[in-house]
Protein backbone atom coordinates (compact mmCIF):
# COMPACT_ATOMS: atom_id res chain seq x y z
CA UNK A 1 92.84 -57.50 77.07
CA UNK A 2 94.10 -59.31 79.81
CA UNK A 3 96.60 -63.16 80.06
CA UNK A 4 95.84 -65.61 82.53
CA UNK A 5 97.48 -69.09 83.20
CA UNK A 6 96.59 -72.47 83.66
CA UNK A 7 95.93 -71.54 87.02
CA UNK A 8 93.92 -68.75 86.70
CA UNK A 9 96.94 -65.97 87.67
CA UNK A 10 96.60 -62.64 85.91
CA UNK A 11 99.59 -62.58 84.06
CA UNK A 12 98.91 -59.14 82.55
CA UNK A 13 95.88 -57.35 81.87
CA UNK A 14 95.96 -53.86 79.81
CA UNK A 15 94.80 -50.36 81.46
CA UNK A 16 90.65 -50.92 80.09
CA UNK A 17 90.41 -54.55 81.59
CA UNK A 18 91.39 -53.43 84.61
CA UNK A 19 89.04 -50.64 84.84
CA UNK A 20 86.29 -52.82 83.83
CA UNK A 21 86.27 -53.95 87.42
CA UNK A 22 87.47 -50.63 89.16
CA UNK A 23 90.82 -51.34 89.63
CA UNK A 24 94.79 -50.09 88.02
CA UNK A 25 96.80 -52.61 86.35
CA UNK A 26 99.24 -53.54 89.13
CA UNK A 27 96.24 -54.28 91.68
CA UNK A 28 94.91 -57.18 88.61
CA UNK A 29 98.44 -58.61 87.35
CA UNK A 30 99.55 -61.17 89.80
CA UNK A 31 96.29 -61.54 91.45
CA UNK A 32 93.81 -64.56 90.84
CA UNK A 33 90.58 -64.66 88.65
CA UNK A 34 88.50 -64.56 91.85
CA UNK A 35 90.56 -61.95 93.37
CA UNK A 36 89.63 -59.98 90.40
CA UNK A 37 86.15 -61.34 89.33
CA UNK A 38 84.70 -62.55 93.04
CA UNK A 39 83.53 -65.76 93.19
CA UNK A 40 79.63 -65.14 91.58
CA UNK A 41 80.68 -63.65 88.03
CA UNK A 42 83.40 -66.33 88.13
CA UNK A 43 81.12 -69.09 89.08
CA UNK A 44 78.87 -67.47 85.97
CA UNK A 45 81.68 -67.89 83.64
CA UNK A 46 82.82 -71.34 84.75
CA UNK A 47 81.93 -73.71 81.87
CA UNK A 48 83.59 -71.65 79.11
CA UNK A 49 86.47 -71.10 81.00
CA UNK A 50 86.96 -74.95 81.68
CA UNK A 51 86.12 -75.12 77.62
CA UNK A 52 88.75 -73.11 77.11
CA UNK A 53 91.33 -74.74 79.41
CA UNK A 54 91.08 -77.78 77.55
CA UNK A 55 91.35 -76.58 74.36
CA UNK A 56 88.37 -75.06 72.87
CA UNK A 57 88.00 -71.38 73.00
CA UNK A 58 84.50 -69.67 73.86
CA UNK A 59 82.99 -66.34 72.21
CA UNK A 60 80.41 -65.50 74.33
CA UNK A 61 77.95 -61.97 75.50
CA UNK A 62 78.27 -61.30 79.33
CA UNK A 63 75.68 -58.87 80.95
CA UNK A 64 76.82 -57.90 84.18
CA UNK A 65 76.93 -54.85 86.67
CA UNK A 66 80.72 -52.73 85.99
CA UNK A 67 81.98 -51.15 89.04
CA UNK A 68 80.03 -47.65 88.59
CA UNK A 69 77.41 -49.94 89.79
CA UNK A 70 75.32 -50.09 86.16
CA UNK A 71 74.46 -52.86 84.22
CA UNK A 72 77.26 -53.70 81.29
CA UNK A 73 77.65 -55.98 78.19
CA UNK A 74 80.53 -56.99 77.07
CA UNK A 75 81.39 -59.45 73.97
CA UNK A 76 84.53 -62.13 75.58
CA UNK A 77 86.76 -64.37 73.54
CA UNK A 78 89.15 -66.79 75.59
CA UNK A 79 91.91 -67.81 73.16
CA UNK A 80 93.75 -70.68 74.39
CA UNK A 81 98.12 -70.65 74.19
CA UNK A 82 99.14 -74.05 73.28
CA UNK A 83 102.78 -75.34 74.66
CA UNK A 84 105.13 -77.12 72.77
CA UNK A 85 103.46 -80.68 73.81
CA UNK A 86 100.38 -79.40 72.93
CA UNK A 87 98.91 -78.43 76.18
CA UNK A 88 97.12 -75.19 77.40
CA UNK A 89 99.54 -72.60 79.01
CA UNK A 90 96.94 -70.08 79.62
CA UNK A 91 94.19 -68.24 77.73
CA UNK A 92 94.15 -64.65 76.35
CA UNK A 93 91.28 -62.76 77.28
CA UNK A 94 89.74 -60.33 75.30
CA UNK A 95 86.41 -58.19 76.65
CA UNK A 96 84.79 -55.68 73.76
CA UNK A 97 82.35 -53.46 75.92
CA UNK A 98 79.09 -53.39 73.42
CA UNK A 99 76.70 -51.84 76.54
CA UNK A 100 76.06 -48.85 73.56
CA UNK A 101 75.84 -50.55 70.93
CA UNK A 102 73.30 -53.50 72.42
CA UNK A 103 71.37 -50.41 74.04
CA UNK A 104 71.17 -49.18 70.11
CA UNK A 105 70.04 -52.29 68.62
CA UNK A 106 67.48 -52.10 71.17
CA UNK A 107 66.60 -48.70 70.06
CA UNK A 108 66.17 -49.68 67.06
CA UNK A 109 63.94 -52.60 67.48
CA UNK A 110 61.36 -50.63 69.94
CA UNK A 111 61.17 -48.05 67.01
CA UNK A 112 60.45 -50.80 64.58
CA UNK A 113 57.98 -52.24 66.73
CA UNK A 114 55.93 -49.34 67.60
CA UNK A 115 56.29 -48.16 64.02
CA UNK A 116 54.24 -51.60 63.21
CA UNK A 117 52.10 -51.27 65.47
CA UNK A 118 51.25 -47.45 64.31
CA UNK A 119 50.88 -48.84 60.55
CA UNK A 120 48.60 -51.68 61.99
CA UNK A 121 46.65 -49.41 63.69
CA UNK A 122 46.01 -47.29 61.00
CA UNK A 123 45.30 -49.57 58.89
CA UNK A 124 42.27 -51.32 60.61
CA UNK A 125 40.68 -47.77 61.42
CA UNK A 126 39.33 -47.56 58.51
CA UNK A 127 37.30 -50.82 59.39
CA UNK A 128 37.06 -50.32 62.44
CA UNK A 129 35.50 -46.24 62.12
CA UNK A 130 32.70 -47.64 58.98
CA UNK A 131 31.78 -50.57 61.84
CA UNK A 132 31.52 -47.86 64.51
CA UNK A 133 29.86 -45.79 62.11
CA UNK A 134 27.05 -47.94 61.84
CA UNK A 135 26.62 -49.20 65.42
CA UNK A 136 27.13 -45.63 66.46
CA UNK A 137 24.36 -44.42 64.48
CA UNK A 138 21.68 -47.08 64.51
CA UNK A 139 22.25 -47.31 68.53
CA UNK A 140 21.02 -43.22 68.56
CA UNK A 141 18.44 -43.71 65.96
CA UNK A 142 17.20 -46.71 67.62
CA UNK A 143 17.03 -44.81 70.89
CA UNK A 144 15.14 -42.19 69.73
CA UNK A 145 11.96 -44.72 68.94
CA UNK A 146 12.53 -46.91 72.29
CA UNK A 147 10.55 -46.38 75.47
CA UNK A 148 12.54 -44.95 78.51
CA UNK A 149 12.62 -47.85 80.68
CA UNK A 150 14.05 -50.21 77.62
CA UNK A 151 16.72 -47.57 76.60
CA UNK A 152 18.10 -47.60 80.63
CA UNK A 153 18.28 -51.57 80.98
CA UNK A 154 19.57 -52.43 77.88
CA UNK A 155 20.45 -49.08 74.67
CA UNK A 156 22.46 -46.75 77.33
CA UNK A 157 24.91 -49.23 78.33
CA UNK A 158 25.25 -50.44 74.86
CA UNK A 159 25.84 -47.08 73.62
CA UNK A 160 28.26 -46.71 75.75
CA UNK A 161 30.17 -49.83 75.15
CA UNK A 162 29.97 -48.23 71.40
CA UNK A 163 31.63 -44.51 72.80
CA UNK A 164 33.97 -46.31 74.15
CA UNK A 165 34.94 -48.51 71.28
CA UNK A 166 35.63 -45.21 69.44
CA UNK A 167 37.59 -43.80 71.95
CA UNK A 168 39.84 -46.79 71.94
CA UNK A 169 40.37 -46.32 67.98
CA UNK A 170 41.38 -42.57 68.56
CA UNK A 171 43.54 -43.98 71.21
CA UNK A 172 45.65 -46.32 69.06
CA UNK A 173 45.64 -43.77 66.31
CA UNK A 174 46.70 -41.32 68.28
CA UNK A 175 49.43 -43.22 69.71
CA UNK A 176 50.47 -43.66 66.06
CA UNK A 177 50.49 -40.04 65.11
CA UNK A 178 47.69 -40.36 62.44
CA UNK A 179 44.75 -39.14 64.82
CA UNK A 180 43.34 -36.05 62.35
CA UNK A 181 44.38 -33.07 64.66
CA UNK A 182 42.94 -29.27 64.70
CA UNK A 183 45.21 -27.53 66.59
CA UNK A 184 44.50 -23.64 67.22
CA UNK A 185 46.03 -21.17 69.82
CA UNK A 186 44.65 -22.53 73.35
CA UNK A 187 44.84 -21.14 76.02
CA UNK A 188 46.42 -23.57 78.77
CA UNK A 189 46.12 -21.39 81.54
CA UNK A 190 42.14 -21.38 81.42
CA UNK A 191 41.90 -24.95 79.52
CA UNK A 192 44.16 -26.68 83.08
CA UNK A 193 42.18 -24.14 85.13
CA UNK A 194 38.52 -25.70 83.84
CA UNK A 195 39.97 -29.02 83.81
CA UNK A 196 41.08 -28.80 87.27
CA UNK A 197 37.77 -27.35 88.35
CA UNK A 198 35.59 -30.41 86.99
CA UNK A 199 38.33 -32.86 88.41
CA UNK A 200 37.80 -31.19 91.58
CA UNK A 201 33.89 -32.22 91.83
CA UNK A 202 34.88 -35.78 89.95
CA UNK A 203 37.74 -36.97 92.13
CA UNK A 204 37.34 -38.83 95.17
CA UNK A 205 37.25 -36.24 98.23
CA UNK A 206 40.81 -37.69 99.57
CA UNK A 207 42.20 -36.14 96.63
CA UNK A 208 43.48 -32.47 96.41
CA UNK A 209 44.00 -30.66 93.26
CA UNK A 210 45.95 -27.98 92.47
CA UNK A 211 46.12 -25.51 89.89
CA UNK A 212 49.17 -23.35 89.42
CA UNK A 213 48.53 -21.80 86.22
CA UNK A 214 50.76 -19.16 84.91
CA UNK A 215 47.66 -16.39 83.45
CA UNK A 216 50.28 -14.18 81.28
CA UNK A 217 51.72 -17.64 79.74
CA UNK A 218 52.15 -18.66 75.99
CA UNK A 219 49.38 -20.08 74.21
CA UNK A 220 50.05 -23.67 72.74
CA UNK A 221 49.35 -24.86 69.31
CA UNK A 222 47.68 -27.56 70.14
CA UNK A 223 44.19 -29.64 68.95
CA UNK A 224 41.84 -28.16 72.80
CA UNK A 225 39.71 -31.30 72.84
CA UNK A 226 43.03 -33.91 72.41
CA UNK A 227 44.60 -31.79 75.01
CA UNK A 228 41.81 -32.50 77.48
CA UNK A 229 41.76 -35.99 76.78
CA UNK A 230 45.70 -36.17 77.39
CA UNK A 231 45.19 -34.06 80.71
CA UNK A 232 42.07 -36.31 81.83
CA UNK A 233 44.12 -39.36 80.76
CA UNK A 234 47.33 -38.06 83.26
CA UNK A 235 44.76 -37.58 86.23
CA UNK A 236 43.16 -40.62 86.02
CA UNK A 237 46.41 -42.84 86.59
CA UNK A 238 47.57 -39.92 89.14
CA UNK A 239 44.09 -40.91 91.20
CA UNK A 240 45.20 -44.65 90.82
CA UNK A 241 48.63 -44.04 92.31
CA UNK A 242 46.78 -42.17 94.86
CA UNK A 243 44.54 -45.14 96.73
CA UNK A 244 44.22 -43.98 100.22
CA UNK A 245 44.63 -40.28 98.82
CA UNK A 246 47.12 -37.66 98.26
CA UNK A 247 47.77 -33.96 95.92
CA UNK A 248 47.15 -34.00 92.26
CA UNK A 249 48.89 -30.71 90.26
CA UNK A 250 48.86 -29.12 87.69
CA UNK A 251 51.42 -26.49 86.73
CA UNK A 252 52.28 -24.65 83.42
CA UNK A 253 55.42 -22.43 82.46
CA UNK A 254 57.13 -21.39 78.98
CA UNK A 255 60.46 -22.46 77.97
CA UNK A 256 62.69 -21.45 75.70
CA UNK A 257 65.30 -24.21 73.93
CA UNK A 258 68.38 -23.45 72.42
CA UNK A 259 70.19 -25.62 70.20
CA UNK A 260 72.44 -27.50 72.32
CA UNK A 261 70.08 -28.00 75.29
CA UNK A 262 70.54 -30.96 77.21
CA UNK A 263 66.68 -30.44 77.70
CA UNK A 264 66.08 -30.44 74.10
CA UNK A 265 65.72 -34.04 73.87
CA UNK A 266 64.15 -35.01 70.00
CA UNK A 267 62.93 -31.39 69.36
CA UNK A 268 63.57 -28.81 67.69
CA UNK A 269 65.09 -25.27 69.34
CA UNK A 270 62.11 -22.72 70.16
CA UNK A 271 59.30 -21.75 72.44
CA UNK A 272 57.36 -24.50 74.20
CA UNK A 273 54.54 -24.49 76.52
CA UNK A 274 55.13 -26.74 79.48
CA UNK A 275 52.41 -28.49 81.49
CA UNK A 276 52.97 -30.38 84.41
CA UNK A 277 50.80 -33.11 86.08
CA UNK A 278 52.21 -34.56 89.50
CA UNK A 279 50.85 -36.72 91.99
CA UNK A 280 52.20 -37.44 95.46
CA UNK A 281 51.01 -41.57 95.14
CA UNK A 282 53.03 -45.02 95.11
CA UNK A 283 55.89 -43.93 91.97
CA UNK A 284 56.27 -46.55 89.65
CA UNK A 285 59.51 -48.34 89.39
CA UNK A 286 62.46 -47.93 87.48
CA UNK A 287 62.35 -51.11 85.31
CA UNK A 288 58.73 -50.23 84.73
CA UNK A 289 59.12 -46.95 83.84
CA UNK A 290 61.01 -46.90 80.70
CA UNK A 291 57.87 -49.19 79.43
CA UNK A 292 54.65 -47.00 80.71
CA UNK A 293 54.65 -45.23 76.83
CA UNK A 294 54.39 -48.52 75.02
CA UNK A 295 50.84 -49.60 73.80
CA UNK A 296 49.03 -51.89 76.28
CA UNK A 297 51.17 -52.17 78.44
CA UNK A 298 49.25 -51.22 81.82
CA UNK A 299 50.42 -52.38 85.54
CA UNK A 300 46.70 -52.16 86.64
CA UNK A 301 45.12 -55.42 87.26
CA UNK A 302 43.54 -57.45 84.33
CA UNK A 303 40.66 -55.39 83.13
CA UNK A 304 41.24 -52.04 84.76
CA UNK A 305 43.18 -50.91 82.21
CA UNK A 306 43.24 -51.03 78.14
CA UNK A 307 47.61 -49.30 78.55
CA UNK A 308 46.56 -46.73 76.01
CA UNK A 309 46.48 -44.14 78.66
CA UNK A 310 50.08 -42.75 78.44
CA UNK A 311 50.44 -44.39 74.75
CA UNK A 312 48.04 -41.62 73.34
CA UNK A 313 49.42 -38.66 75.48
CA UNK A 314 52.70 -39.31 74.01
CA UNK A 315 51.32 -40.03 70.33
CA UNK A 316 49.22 -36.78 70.66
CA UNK A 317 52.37 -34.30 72.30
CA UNK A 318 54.56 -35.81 69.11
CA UNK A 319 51.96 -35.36 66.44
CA UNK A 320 51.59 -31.79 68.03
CA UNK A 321 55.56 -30.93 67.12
CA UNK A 322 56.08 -31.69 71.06
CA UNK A 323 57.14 -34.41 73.43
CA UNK A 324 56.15 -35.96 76.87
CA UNK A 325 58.38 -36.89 80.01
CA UNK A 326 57.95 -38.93 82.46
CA UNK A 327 60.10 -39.01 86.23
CA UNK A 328 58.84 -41.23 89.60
CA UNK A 329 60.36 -42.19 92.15
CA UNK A 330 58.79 -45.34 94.52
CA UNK A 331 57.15 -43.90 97.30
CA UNK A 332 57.04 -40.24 96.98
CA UNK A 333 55.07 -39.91 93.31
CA UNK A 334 55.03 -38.69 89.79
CA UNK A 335 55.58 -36.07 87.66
CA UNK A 336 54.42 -36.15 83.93
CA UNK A 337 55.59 -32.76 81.87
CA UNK A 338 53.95 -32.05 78.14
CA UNK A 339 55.80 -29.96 76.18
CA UNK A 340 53.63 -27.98 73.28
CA UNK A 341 54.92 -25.65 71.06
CA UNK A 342 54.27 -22.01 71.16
CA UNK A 343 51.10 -20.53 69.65
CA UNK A 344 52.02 -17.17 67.13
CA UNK A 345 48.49 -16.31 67.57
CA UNK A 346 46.23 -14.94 70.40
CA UNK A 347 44.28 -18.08 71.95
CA UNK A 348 41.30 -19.59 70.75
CA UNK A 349 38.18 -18.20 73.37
CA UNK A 350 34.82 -19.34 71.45
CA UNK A 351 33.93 -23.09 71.82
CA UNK A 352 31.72 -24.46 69.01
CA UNK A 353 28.31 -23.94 68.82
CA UNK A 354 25.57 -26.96 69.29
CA UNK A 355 23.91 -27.80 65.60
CA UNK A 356 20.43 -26.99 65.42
CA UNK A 357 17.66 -29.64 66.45
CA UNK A 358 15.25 -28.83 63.72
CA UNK A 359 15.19 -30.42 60.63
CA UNK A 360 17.55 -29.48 58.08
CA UNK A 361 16.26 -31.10 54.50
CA UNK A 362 13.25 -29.16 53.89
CA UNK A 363 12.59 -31.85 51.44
CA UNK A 364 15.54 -31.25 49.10
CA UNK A 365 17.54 -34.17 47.22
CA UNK A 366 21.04 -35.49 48.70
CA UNK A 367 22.92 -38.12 46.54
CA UNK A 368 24.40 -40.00 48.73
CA UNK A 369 27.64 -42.42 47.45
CA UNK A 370 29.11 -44.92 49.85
CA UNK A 371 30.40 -48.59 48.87
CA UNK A 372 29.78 -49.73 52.29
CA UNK A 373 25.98 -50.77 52.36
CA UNK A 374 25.74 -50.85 55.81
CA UNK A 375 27.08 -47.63 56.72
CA UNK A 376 25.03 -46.10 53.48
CA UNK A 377 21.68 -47.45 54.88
CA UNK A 378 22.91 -45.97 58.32
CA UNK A 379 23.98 -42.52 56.96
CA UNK A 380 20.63 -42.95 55.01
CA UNK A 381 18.33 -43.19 57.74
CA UNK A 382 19.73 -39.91 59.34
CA UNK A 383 19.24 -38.08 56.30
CA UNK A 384 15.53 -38.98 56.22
CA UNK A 385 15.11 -37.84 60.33
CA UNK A 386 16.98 -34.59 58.91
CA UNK A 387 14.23 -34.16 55.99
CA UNK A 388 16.46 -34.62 52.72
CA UNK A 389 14.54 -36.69 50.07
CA UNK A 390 18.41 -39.67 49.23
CA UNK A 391 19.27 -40.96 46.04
CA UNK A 392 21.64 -43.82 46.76
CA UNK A 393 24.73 -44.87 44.43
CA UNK A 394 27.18 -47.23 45.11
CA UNK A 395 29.93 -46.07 43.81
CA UNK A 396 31.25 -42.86 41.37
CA UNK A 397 30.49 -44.49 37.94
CA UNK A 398 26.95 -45.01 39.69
CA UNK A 399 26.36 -41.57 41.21
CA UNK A 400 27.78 -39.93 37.55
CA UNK A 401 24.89 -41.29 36.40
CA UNK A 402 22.57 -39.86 38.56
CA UNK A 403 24.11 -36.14 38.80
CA UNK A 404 23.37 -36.40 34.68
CA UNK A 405 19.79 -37.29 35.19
CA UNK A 406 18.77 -35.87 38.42
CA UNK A 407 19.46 -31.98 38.12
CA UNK A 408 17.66 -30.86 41.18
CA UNK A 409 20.70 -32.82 43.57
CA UNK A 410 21.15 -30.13 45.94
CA UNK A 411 23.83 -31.97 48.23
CA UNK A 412 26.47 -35.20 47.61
CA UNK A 413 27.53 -37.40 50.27
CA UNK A 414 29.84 -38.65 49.67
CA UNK A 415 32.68 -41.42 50.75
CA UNK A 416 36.06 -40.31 49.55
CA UNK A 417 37.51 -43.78 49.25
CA UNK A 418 35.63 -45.95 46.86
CA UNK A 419 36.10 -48.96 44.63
CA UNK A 420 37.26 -47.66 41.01
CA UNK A 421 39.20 -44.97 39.07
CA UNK A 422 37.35 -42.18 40.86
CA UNK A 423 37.24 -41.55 44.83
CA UNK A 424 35.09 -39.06 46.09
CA UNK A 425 37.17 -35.99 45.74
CA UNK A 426 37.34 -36.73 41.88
CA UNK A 427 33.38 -37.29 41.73
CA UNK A 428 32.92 -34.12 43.88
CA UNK A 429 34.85 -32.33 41.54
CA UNK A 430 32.65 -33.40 38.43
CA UNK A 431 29.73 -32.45 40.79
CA UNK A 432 30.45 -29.21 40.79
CA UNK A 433 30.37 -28.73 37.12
CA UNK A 434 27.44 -30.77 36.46
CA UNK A 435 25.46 -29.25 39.57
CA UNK A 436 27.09 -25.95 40.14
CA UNK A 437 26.32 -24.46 43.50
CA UNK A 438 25.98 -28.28 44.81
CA UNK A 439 26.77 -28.42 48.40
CA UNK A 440 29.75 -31.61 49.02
CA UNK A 441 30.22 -33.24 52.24
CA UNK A 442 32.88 -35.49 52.14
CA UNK A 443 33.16 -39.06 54.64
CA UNK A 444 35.97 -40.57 55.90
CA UNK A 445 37.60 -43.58 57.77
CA UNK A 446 40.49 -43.35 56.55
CA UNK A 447 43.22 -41.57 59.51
CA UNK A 448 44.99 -39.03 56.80
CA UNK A 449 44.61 -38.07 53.48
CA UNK A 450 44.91 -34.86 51.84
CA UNK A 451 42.68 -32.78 49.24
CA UNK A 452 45.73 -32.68 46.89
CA UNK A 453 45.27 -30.24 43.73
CA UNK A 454 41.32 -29.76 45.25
CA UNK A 455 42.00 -26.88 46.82
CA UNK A 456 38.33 -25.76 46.95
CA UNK A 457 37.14 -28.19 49.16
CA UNK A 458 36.25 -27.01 53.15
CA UNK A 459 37.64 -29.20 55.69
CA UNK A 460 34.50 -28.22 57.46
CA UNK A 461 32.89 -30.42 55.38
CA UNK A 462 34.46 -33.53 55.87
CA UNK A 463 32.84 -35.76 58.40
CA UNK A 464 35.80 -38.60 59.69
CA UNK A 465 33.94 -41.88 60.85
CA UNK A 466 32.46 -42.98 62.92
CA UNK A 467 29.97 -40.36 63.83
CA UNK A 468 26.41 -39.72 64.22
CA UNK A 469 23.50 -37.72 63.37
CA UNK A 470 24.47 -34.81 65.85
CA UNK A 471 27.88 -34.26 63.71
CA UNK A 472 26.00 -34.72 60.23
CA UNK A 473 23.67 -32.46 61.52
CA UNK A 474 26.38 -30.05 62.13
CA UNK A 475 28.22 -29.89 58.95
CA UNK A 476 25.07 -30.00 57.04
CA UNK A 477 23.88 -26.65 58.86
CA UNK A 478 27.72 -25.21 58.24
């Protein structure tokens, strides 16, 4: 609180007010509003204290920078002290400092916005993975029965456009937490040694990468082939901060967090895996750095960039139980560190195994139950290439229908959300007891969903759109 007079004297101003502007009491009382203020803030705050002088007191928000040299808000009410004639004597001054609670509020909103923009996102995949599904699928099939020079002018580039449409759906979902993850022990060590070895031959040749991979380090519980993406993701904008050329690093260590960790941030005490990619390139400034997580936001130049990049690392370290950190500095580079958590088991050696190219159907029956017609004729035509004789049905009451009347249906296909009182985990349940020994592959486009009280059905078996023969070929052989 402070007391000026008509002619802007400090008359008395209270220990806080004073140390708003870096002074002691006795160095504000006595002196003038400019003394105090200097002549810019004061010019800033000239109409409401004119408003005020007359008569007519001002509440008003002030954003300014304190004397620590960081930006403030305060909240300011000018009261005016009427003399006996009615005139103004002077105005009381009171300053509330709201700089935490404003920087709150902000909080708050950012959350809510990225939380709509996470339900938004997984909302449309399911759309957006049965339209994949079908462009995915006919593009492959379609390529299959084209002559070469037809599928390098115009299918190749097409397909793709069509990869890359999917990988922008994983990217949004995985910036919203709800990309389907299979984490297992990795280990980093090997996985940032690999990675480092193919960047090394992908790079431009002004580019150095390093590896300083700790071999007798933790394993993280993490999903390998989202952990890839993230570290691909990192060294791509490290080469674009890198133009004329520079060092590109990668470094791992374990860490242990305590409750009560100033490094503990939003997680929770325990044993974390940290990877570390740095680059020696331009730095990104401060006002743009507390934005580089946020969804499409990109400083690359229109069409260079989708800003998903740093979106879906963060997305995919959070849905993993971790967290990723970013620090820069203008001139001298970045450094972005992933904490994972700690694997309990050994790591995860053996990769996956490539489905077989043969045919797989042997000329046995599939009932295959998707409301979508498109992606049913799509998911049709690749069970014909794989040999399976397809009974269509559009929906459960349909395929019901058939299971009673068909008994030879040696495999359901199944969509697991469908139009009626029975999904696809309800119909594959009264599969099995009409058709025991039936085999059930489950689709879906939907981002999360769980088996519930079905606790017989494989995961294995559960193909998420959009995909393509190759991974119906796969689960079909599992």
């Amino acid at each position: 609180m402070a007391y000026v007079d008509q002619d802007l004297v400090v008359r008395f101003a209270n220990k806080r007010f004073a140390a708003l502007f870096g002074k002691s009491s006795d160095r504000v009382v006595g002196r003038s509003m400019r003394q105090v203020l200097g002549a810019k803030l004061l010019g800033t705050l000239s109409e409401p204290i004119e408003a005020a002088l007359r008569g007519h007191g001002r509440t008003f928000e002030l954003t300014y920078v304190d004397a620590k040299g960081t930006a403030a808000i305060t909240r300011n009410e000018l009261v005016p002290e009427y003399g006996e004639d009615g005139g103004v004597l002077g105005l009381f001054v009171m300053v509330l400092d709201v700089t935490e609670e404003k920087k709150g509020e902000r909080a708050v909103r950012e959350a809510q916005k990225m939380s709509a923009i996470g339900q938004l996102a997984g909302g449309l995949a399911h759309d957006f993975n049965n339209l994949l599904t079908v462009i995915v699928g006919n593009l492959a099939s379609l390529r299959e029965r084209m002559d070469a020079a037809v599928v390098r002018e115009y299918l190749d580039p097409t397909i793709r456009a069509s990869h890359r449409g999917v990988e922008v759906v994983r990217r949004l979902l995985a910036f919203a937490r709800q990309q389907p993850l299979e984490p297992v022990a990795v280990d980093v060590a090997q996985l940032l040694t690999e990675t480092a070895q193919l960047l090394r031959r992908s790079l431009p040749g002004n580019i150095r990468v390093h590896c300083e991979a700790a071999a007798e380090g933790w394993p993280a519980l993490v999903d390998p082939a989202q952990l890839e993406s993230a570290v691909y993701n990192l060294a791509i904008n490290a080469r674009d901060a890198m133009p004329e050329g520079g060092s590109l690093t990668f470094r791992t260590s374990c860490q242990r967090l305590h409750d009560g960790d100033p490094s503990l941030g939003g997680l929770t005490a325990g044993d974390y895996v940290s990877i570390e990619v740095s680059d020696d390139g331009c730095g990104i400034p401060a006002e743009t750095l507390e934005r580089v997580f946020e969804p499409f936001f990109t400083t690359k130049p229109f069409g260079s960039g989708s800003g998903l990049g740093l979106s879906m690392v963060l997305g995919f370290a959070r849905q993993s139980s971790g967290d990723a950190r970013i620090r820069s500095q203008v001139g001298k580079g970045t450094r972005v560190t992933l904490l994972l958590p700690r694997a309990a088991d050994a790591p995860t050696l053996a990769r996956a195994s490539s489905p077989p190219a043969e045919a797989l159907g042997k000329g046995r029956l599939v009932l295959l139950v998707e409301d979508n017609e498109d992606v049913r004729q799509t998911v049709r035509r690749h069970l014909l290439d794989l040999g399976y004789q397809v009974l269509e049905a559009r929906d459960a009451e349909d395929a019901r229908s058939l299971l009673s009347a068909v008994p030879d249906v040696a495999v359901l296909v199944s969509d697991v959300i469908m139009p009626g009182q029975v999904g696809g985990l309800g119909l594959a349940d009264e599969a099995r007891r009409l058709v025991p020994g039936i085999k059930i592959v489950l689709m879906s486009g939907f981002t999360s969903w769980s088996a519930g009280a079905y606790d017989w059905f494989d995961e294995s078996l559960l193909l998420r759109k959009p995909f393509g023969r190759e991974e119906l070929t796969r689960v079909l052989s599992t």
